[in-house]
Protein backbone atom coordinates (compact mmCIF):
# COMPACT_ATOMS: atom_id res chain seq x y z
CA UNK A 1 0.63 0.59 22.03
CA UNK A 2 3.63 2.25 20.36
CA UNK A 3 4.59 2.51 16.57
CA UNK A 4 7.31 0.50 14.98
CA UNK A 5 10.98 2.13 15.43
CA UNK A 6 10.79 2.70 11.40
CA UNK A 7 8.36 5.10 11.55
CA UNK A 8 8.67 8.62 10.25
CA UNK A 9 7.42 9.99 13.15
CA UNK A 10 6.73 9.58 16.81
CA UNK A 11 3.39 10.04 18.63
CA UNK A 12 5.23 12.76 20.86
CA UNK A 13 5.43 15.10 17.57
CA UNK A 14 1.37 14.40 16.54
CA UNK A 15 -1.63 16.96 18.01
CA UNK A 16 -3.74 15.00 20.74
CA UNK A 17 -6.47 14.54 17.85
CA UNK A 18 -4.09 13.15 15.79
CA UNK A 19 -2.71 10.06 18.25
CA UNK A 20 -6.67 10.01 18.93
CA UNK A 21 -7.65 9.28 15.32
CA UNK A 22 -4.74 6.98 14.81
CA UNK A 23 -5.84 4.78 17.70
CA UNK A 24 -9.34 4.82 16.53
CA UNK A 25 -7.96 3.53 13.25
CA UNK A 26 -5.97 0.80 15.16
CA UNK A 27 -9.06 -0.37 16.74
CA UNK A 28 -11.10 -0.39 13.39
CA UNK A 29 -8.78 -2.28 11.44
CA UNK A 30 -8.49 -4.84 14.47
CA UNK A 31 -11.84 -5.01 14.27
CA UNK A 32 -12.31 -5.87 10.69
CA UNK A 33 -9.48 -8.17 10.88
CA UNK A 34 -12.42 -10.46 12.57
CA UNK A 35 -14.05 -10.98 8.92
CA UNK A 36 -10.67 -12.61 7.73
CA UNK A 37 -10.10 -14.31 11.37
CA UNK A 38 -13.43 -15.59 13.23
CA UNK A 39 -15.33 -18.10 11.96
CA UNK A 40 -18.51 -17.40 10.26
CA UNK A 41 -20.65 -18.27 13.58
CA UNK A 42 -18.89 -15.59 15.74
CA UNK A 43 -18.78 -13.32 12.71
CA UNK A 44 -23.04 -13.69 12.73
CA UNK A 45 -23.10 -12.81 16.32
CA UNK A 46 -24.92 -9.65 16.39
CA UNK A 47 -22.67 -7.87 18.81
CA UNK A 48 -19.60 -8.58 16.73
CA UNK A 49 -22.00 -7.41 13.49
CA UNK A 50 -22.19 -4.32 15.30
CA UNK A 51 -18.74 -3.75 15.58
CA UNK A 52 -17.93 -4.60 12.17
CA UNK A 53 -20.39 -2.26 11.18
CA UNK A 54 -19.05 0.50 13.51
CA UNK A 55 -15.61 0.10 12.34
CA UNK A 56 -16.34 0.00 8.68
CA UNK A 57 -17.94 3.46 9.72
CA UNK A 58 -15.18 4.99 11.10
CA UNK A 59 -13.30 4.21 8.21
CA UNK A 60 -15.37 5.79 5.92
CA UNK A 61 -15.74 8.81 8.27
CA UNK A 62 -12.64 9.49 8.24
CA UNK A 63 -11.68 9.37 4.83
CA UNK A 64 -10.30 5.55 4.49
CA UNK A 65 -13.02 4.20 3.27
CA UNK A 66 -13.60 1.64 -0.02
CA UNK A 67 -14.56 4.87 -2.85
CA UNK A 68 -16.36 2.20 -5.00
CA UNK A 69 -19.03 1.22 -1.92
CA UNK A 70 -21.81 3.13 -0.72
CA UNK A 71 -21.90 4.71 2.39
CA UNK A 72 -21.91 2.05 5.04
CA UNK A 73 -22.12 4.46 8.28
CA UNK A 74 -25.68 4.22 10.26
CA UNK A 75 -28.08 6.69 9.60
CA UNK A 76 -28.79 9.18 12.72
């Protein structure tokens, strides 16, 4: 998956770590694209829970998260 030709940047110029986190990022936000997208009996499924759960995680892990929610990550 490449970024748009507008971009500031190209992945050649970020660290490994960096492409790695924007990826992860990528596949978060597809992720919680499904609560706008599935219907509400896929969105129950517990597997796709999971994920949405897992993403939302990441997000707030990283710094992107929602500052006015609580933590959402799993405890250890």
């Amino acid at each position: 998956m490449s970024i748009a030709s507008n971009s500031s940047y190209h992945l050649s110029d970020l660290s490994q770590a960096t492409h790695a986190e924007i990826q992860v990022l990528r596949l978060a936000a597809g992720i919680l694209d499904l609560q706008q997208t599935a219907s509400p009996r896929i969105r129950e499924l517990p597997s796709v829970k999971a994920l949405m759960h897992a993403a939302e995680a990441v997000f707030d892990e990283l710094g992107f998260g929602d500052d006015d929610e609580p933590d959402r990550a799993m405890p250890s």
